[in-house]
Every structure is written in C-alpha cells, then in structure tokens.
C-alpha atoms as a PDB file:
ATOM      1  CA  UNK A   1     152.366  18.340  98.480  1.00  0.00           C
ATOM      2  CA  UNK A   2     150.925  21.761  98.962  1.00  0.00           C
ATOM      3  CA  UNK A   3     152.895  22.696 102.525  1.00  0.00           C
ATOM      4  CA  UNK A   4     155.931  22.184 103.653  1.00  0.00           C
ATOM      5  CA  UNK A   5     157.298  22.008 107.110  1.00  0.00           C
ATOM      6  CA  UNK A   6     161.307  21.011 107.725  1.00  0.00           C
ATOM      7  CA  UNK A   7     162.348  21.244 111.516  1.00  0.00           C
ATOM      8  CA  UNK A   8     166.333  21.395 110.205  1.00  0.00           C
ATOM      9  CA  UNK A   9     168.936  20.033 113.168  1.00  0.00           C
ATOM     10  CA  UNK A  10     172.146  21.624 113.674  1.00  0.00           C
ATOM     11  CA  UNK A  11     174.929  19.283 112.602  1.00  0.00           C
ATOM     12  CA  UNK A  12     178.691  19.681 113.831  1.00  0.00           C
ATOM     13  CA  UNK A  13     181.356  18.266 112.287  1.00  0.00           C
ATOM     14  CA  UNK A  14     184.668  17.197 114.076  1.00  0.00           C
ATOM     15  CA  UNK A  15     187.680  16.490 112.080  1.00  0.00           C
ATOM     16  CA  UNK A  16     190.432  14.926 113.784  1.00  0.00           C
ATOM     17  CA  UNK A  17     194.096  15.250 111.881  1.00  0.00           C
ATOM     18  CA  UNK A  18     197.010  13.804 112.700  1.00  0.00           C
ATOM     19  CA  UNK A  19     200.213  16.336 113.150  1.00  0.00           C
ATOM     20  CA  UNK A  20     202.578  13.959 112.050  1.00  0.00           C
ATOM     21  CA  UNK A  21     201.470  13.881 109.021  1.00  0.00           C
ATOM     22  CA  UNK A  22     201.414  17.861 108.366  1.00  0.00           C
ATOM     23  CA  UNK A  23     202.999  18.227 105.065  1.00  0.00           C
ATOM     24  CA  UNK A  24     203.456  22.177 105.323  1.00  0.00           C
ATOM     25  CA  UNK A  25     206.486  23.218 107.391  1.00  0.00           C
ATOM     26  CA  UNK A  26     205.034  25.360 109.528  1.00  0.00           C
ATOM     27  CA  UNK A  27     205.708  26.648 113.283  1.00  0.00           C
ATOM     28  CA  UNK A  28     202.491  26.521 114.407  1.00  0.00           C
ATOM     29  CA  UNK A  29     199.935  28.223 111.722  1.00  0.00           C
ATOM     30  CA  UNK A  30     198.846  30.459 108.692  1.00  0.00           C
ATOM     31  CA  UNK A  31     196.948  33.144 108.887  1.00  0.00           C
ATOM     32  CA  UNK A  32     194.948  35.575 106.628  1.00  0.00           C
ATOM     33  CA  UNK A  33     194.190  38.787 108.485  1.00  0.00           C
ATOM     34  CA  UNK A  34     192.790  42.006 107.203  1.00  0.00           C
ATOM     35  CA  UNK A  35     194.584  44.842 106.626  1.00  0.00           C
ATOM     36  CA  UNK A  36     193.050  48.200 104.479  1.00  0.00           C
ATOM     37  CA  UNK A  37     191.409  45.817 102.300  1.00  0.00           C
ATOM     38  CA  UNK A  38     194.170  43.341 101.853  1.00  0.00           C
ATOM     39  CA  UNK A  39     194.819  40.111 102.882  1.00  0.00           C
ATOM     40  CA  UNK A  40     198.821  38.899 103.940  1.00  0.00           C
ATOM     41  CA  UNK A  41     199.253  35.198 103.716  1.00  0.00           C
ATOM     42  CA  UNK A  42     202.003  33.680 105.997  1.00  0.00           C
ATOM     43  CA  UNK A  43     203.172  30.371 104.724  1.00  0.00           C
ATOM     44  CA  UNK A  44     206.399  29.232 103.850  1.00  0.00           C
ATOM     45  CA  UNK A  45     206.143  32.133 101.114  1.00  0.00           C
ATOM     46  CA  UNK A  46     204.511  35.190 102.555  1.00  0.00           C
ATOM     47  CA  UNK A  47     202.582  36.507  99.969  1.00  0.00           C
ATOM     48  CA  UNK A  48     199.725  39.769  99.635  1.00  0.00           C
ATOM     49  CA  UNK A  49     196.551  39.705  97.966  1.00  0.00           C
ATOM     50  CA  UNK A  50     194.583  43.014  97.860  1.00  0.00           C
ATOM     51  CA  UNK A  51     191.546  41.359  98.748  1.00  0.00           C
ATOM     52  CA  UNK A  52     188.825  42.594 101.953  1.00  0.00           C
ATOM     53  CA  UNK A  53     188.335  39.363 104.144  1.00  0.00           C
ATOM     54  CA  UNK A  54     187.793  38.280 107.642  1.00  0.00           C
ATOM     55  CA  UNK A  55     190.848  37.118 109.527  1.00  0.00           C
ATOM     56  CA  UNK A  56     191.317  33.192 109.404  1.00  0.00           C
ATOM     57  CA  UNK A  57     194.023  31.037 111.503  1.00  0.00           C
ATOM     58  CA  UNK A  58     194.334  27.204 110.336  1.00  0.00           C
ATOM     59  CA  UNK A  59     196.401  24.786 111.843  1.00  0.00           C
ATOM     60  CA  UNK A  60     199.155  23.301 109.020  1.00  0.00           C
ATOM     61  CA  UNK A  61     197.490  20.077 109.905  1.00  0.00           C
ATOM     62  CA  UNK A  62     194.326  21.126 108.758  1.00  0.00           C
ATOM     63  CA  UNK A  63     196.275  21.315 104.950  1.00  0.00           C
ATOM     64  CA  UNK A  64     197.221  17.570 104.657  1.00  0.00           C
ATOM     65  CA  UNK A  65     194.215  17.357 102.269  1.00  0.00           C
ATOM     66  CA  UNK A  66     196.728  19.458 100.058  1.00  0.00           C
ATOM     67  CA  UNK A  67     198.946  16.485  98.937  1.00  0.00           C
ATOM     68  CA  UNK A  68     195.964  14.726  97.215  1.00  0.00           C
ATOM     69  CA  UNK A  69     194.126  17.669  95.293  1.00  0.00           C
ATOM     70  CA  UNK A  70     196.109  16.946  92.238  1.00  0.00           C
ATOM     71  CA  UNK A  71     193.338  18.740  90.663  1.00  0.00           C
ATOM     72  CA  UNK A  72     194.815  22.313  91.681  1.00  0.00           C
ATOM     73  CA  UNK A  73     197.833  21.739  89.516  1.00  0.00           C
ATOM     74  CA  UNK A  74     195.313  22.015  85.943  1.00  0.00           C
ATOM     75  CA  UNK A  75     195.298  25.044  85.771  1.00  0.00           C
ATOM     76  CA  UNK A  76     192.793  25.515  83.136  1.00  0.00           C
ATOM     77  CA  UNK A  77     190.650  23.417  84.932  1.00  0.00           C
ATOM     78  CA  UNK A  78     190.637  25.267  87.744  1.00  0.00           C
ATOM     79  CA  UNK A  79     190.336  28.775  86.777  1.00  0.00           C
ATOM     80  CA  UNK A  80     186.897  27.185  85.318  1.00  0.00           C
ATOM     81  CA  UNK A  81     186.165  25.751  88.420  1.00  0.00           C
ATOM     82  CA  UNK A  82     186.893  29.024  90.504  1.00  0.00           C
ATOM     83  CA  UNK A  83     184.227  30.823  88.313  1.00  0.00           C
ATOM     84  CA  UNK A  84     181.626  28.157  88.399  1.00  0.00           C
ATOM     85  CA  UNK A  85     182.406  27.966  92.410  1.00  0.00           C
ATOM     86  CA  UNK A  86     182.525  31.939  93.071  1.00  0.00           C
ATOM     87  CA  UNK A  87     181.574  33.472  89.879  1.00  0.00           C
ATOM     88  CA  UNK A  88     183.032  37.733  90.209  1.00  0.00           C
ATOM     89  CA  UNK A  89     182.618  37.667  93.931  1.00  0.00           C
ATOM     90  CA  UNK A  90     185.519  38.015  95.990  1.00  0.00           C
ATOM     91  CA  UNK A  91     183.894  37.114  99.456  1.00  0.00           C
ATOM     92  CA  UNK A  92     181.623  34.219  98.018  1.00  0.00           C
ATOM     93  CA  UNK A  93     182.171  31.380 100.154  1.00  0.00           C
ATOM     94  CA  UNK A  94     182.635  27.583  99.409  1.00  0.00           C
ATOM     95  CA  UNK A  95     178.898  25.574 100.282  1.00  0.00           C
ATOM     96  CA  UNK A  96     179.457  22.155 100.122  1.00  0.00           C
ATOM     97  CA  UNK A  97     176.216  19.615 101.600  1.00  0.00           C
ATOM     98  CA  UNK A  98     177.510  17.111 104.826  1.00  0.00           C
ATOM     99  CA  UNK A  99     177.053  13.987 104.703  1.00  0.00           C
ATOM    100  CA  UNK A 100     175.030  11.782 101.946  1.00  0.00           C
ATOM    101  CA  UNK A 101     171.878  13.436  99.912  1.00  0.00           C
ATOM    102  CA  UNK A 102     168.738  11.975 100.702  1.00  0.00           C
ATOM    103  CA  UNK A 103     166.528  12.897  97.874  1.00  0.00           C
ATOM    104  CA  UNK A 104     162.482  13.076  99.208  1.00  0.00           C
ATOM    105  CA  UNK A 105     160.381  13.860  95.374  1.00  0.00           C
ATOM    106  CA  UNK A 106     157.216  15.154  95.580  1.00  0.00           C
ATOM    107  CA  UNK A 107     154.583  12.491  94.616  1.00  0.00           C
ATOM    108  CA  UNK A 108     152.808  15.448  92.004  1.00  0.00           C
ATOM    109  CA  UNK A 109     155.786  15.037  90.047  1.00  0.00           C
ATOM    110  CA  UNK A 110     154.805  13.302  86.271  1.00  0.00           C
ATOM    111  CA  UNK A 111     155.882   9.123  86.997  1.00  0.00           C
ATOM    112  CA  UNK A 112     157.956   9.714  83.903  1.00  0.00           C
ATOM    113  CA  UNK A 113     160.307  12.586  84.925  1.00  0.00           C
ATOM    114  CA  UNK A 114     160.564  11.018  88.456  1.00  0.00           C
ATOM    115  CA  UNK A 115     161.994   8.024  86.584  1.00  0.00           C
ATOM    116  CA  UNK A 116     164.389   9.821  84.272  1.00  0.00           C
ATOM    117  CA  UNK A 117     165.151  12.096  87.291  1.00  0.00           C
ATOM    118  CA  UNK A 118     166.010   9.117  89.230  1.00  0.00           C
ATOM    119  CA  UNK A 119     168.079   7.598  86.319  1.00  0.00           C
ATOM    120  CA  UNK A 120     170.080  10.740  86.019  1.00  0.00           C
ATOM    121  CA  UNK A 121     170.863  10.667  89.941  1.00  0.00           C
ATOM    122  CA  UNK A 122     172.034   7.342  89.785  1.00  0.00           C
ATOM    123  CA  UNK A 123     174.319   7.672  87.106  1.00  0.00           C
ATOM    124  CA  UNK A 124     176.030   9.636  88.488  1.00  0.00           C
ATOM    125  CA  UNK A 125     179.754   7.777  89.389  1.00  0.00           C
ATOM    126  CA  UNK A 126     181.258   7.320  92.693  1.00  0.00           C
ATOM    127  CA  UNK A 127     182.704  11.117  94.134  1.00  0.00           C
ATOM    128  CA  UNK A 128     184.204  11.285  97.310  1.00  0.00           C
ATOM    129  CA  UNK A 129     182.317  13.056 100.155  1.00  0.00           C
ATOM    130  CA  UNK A 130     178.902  12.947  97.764  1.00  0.00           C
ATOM    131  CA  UNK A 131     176.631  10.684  97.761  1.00  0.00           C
ATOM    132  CA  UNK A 132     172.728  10.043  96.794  1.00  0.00           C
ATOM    133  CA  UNK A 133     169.893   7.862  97.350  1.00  0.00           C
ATOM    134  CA  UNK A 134     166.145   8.440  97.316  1.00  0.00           C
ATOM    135  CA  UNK A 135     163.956   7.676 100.132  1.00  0.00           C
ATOM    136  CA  UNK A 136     160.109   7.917 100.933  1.00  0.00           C
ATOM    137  CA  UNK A 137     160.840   8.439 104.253  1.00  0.00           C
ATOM    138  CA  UNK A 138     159.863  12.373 104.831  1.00  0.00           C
ATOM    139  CA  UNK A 139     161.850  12.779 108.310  1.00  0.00           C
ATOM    140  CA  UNK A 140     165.325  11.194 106.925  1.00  0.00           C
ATOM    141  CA  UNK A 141     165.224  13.314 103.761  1.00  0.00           C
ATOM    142  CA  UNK A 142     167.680  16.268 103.898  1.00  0.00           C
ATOM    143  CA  UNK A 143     166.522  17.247 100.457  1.00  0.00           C
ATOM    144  CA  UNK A 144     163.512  18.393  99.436  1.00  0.00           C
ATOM    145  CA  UNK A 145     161.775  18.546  95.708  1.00  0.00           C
ATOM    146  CA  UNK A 146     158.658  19.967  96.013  1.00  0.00           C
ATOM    147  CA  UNK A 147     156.200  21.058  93.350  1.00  0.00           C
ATOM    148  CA  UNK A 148     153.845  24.406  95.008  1.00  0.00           C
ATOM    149  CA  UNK A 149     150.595  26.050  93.563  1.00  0.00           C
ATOM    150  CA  UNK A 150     152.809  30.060  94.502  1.00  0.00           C
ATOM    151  CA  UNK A 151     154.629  31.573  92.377  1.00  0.00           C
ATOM    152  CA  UNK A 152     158.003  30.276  92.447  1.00  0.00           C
ATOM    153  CA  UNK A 153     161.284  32.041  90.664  1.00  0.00           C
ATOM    154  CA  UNK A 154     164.499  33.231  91.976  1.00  0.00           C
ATOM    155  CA  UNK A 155     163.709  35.971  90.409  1.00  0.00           C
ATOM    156  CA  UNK A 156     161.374  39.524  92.001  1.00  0.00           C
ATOM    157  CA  UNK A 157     158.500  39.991  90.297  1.00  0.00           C
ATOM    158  CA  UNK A 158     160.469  43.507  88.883  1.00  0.00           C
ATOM    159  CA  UNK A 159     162.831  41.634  87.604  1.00  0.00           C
ATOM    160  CA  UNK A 160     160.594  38.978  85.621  1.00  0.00           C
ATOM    161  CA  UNK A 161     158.970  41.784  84.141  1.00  0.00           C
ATOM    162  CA  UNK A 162     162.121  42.776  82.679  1.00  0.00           C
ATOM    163  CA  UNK A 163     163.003  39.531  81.187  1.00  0.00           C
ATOM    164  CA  UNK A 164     161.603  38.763  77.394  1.00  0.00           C
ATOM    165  CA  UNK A 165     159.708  36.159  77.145  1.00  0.00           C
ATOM    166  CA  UNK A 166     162.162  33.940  75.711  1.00  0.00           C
ATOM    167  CA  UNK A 167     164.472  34.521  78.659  1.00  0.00           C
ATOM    168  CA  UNK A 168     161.674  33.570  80.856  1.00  0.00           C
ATOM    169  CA  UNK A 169     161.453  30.121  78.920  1.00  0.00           C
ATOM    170  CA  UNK A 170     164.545  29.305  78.889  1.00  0.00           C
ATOM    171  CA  UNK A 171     166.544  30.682  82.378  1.00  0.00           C
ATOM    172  CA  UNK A 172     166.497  27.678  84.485  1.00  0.00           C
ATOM    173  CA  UNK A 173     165.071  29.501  87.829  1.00  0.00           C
ATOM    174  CA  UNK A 174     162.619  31.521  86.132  1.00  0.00           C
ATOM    175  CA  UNK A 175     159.755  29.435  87.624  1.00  0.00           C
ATOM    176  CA  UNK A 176     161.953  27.086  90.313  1.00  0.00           C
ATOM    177  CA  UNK A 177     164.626  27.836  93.267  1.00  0.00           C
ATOM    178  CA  UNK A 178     165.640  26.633  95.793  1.00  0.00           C
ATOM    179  CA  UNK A 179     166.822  27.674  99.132  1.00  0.00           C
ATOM    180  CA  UNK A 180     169.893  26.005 101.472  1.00  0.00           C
ATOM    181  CA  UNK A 181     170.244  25.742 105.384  1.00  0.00           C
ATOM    182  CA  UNK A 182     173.869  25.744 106.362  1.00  0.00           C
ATOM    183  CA  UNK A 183     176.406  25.741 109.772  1.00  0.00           C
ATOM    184  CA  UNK A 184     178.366  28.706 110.320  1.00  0.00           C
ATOM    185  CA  UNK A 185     180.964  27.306 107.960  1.00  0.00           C
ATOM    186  CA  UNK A 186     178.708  27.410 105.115  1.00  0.00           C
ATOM    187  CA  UNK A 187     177.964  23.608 105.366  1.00  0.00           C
ATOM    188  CA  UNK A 188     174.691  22.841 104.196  1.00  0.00           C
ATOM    189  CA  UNK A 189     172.642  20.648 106.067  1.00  0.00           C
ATOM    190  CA  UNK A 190     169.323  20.845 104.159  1.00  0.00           C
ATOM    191  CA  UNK A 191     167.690  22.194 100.646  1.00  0.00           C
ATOM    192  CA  UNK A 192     164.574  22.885  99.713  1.00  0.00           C
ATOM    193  CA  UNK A 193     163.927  22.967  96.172  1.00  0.00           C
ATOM    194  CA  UNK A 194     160.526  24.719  94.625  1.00  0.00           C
ATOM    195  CA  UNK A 195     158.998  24.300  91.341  1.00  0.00           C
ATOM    196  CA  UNK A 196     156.410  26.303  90.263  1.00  0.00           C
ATOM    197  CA  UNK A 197     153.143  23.424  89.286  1.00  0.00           C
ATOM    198  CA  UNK A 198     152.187  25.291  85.796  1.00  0.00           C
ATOM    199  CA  UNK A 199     156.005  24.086  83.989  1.00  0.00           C
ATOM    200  CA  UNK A 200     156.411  20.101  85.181  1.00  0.00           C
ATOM    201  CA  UNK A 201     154.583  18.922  82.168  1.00  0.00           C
ATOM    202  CA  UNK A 202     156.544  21.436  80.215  1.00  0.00           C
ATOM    203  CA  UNK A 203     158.805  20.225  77.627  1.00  0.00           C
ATOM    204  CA  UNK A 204     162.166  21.676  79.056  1.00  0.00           C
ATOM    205  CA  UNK A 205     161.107  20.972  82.497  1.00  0.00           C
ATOM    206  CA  UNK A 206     163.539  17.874  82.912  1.00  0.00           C
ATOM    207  CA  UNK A 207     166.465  19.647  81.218  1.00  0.00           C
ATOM    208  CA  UNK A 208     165.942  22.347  84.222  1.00  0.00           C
ATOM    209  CA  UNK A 209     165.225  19.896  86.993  1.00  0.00           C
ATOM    210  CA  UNK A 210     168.571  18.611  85.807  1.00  0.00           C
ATOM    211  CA  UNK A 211     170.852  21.694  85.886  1.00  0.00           C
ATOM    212  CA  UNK A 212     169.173  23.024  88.928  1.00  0.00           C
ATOM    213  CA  UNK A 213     169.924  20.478  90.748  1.00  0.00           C
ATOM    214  CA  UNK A 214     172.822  19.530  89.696  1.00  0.00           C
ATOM    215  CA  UNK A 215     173.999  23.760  90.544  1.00  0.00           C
ATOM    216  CA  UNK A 216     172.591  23.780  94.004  1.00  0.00           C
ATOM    217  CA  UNK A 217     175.061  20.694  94.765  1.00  0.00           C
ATOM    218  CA  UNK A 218     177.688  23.634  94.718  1.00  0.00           C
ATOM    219  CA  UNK A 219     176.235  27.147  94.459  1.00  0.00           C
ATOM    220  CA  UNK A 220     177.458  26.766  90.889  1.00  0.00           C
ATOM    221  CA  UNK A 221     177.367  29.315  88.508  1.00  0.00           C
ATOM    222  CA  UNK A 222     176.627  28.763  84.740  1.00  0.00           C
ATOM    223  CA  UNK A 223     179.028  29.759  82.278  1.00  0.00           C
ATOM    224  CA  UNK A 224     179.529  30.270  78.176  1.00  0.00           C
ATOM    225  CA  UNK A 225     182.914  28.746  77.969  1.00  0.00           C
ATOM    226  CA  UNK A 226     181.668  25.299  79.406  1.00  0.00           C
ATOM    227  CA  UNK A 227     180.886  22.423  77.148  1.00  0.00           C
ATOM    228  CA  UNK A 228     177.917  22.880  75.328  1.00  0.00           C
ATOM    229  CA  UNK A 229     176.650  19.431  76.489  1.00  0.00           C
ATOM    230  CA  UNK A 230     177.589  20.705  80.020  1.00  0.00           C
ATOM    231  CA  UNK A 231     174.884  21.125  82.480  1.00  0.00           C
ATOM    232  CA  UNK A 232     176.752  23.879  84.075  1.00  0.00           C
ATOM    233  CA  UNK A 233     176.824  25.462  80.002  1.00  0.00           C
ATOM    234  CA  UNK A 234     174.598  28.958  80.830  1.00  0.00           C
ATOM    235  CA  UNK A 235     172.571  28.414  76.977  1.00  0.00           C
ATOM    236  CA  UNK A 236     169.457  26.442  76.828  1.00  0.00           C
ATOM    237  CA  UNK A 237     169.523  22.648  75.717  1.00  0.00           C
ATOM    238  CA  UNK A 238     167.678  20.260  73.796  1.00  0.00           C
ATOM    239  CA  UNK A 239     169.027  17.377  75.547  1.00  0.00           C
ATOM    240  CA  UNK A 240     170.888  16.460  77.938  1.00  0.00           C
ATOM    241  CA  UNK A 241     170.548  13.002  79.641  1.00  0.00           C
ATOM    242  CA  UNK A 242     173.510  12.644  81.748  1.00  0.00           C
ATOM    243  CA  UNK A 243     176.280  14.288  83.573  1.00  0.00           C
ATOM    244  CA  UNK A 244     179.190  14.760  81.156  1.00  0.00           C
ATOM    245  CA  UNK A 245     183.083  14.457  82.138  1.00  0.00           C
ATOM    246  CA  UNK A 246     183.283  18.215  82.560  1.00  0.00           C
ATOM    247  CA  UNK A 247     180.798  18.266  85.071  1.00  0.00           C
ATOM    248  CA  UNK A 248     182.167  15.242  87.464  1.00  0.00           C
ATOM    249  CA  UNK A 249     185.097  16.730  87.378  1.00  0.00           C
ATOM    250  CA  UNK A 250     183.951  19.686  88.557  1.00  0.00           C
ATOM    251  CA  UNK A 251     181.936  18.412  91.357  1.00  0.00           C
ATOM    252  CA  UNK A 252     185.366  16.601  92.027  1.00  0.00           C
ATOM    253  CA  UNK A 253     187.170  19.602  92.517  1.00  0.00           C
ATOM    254  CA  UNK A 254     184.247  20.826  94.984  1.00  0.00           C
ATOM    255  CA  UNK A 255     184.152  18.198  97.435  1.00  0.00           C
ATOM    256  CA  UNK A 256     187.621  16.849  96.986  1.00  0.00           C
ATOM    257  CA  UNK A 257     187.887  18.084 100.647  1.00  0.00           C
ATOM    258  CA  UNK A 258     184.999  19.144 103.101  1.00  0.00           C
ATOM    259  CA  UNK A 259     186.625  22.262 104.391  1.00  0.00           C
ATOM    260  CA  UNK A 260     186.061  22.990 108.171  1.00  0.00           C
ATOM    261  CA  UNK A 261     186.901  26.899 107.359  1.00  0.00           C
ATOM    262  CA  UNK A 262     185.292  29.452 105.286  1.00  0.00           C
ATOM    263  CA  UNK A 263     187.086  29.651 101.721  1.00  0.00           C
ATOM    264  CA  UNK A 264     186.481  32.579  99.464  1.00  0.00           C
ATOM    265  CA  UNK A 265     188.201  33.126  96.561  1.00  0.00           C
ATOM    266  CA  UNK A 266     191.094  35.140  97.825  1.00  0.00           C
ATOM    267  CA  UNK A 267     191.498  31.976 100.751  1.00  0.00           C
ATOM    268  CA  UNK A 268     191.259  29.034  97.516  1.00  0.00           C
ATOM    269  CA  UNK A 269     193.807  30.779  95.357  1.00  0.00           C
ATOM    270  CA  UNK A 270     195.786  30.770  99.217  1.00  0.00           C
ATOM    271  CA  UNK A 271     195.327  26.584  98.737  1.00  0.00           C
ATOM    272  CA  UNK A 272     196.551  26.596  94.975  1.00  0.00           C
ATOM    273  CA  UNK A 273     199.521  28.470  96.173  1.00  0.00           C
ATOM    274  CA  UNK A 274     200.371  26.029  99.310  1.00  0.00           C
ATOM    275  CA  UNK A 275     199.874  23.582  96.826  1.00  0.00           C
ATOM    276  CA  UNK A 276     202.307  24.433  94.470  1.00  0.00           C
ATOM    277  CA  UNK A 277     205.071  24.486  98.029  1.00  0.00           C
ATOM    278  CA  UNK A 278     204.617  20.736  97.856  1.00  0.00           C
ATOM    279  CA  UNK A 279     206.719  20.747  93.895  1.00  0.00           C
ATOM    280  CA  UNK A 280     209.394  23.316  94.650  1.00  0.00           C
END
C-alpha cells in the first residue's frame, strides 16, 4: 500500500457522573490556575506547585475514578510510570486512544511477522478502556500499519547523520514513526504508523514493530531502569515475544481512567495527592 488517505471524524465523548457518589468533600470544585509560573491546588489541602500551566476547573465528581486507582498508592511504581508517561516535560499531556483499536496491517507486510504480530496483540490480557482486534475492513480501522517506499524516521535527516551507525540499527524509530490525531483533550482518535520498506525483512524488525507499537498506545517513553525484558526497556533486544508484567501494568496505570481533562505532570501528581485524602 503505496498511498494513504484517512478522512479522521471528530469524536466527543460525554461522561455522565453521578454527584452522590463524589468521594472528595468539596463545595463545588478544584482548580489549578496560573500564577508567575506556579500552579495553587485547592482541595481539601491547598497545596503549591511551582509549575507554568493553563488554568483547569473540575467538578469533585469528575474524581470518583480516584477511589479505584489503587495503583497511585505504589509509589515506586508510579514514579516509573510518570517518566514513561511524561518523561522531563512538565506540560506533556496524558494521550490515551477512545474507544477499541482496530488494527488495519498492510498486506506488504512478510505473512510471518503479520502472524507473530498478531499473536503478540492478542496476548495481550484483558485492560480496562483498551481493547484490540484486527480487521480488513479499511474504513472501520482507526489504526493504521503501513509499510511506504519514503524515507520514514522520526528522526531529520540532520539528526540521522549524527547518529552512528549502530544507533541507527538499533533506535526503534530510526526507519518507522508514527503520527496520532487527537480531540482537544488529547484523545486520540486515529494513528498512523510508517515503516520504512528496506527494514521489514530485517532481523530486528519484529522486536521494533513490537515496542513501537506498544509506545504509541501511550506516548511512552523508554527508559534504563525498566526490566530488561521490558518493551518499554530503552536498550536493544534479542527477543522479546510478549508483553511482560511490567508493561501491563503500566498500560494499567494509563488507561485506568479516560480523563475528560488535560493532565500534565504537575495536574497527575494533583491526582496522587487527592488520592492519598481518601487514607487520612
């Protein structure tokens, strides 16, 4: 599949919560505003983070998701999952996909790493708010793999020249990338993925189809103090066949919720905090 043309839809999401149920004790709302490059959160603890950010109201009913994302209270756990989520950037915002993946594979793909790919999709246990299946079906797909005869790489031709040769074989977007479509609340709606035709009958091709996908599911970053069997470990692998624990929990912690507000990283240490209300 040489072209591609996606005509993407705009998708709103209504989420209806019940005030009854609000488990903050709030008045009416929290707010994080800007002030000189600081934010002041007003919950039931008013607390200041010297962090730039654009002002935010939430209802407390919009929080009830709180009581559930046990997660939050590991903390080693989730200062690993706030740098594979925002990495050093303060402003980086939360992208999480709507809805169920429907994976469309580009028929030049080798029959043996579509197979394998496949495999590794559907191992994949049951997450809540994620979902896959493959389809045929060009017009229902909302995610794209597509193998192009251009020169693919998330990287600028400067910058590949930089790279040694060895970083060029082994950095998993040196010759693939992908791009997302999102809402205004950084919810994606669509992905196109592009591989570069000269590496799919490479040898480490899989291994990359693997961890690139499996990072555009959440923006995620790569890091060294992951597992080494991780696919979100930032060194190059031999092997890896499946998702390991350390990964489904981390995709665990991403779409425990689907937020319907923008959360940076100043906003999701703002959750951790509310959370911790709930044990005092």
């Amino acid at each position: 599949m040489k072209h591609l043309i996606i005509t993407f839809f705009c998708i709103i999401s209504i989420q209806v919560f019940s005030q009854e149920e609000s488990i903050i004790k709030l008045k009416k709302s929290y707010r994080i505003a800007n002030s000189n490059k600081s934010i002041t959160l007003r919950f039931p603890k008013k607390t200041t983070i010297t962090l730039d950010t654009t002002i935010v109201e939430i209802d407390s009913s919009q929080l009830n998701f709180l009581k559930d994302f046990s997660l939050l209270d590991n903390t080693n756990f989730t200062r690993k999952y706030k740098w594979h989520a925002f990495g050093r950037y303060e402003n980086r915002n939360i992208t999480q996909i709507i809805g169920p993946v429907y994976i469309f594979l580009d028929e030049d793909l080798p029959k043996n790493i579509k197979l394998k790919f496949i495999a590794f999709i559907e191992d994949i246990p049951a997450i809540d708010n994620l979902s896959f299946s493959f389809t045929d079906d060009f017009e229902k797909a909302n995610y794209f793999i597509d193998v192009l005869d251009i020169d693919v790489s998330a990287f600028t031709q400067k910058q590949k020249t930089e790279l040694t040769e060895n970083e060029m074989i082994n950095d998993t977007f040196s010759e693939m990338t992908y791009k997302f479509y999102a809402n205004e609340n950084s919810k994606l709606i669509s992905c196109h993925y592009k591989i570069n035709r000269s590496i799919i009958n490479d040898a480490s091709f899989l291994i990359k189809l693997k961890k690139g996908f499996f990072r555009s599911l959440g923006n995620f970053f790569e890091s060294k103090y992951a597992p080494k069997v991780s696919l979100l470990y930032n060194k190059p692998s031999s092997e890896i066949e499946f998702v390991t624990d350390y990964d489904i929990i981390m995709l665990k912690y991403h779409y425990q919720y689907l937020y319907n507000f923008k959360v940076n990283l100043g906003q999701f240490d703002t959750l951790i905090e509310l959370r911790k209300q709930l044990h005092k």
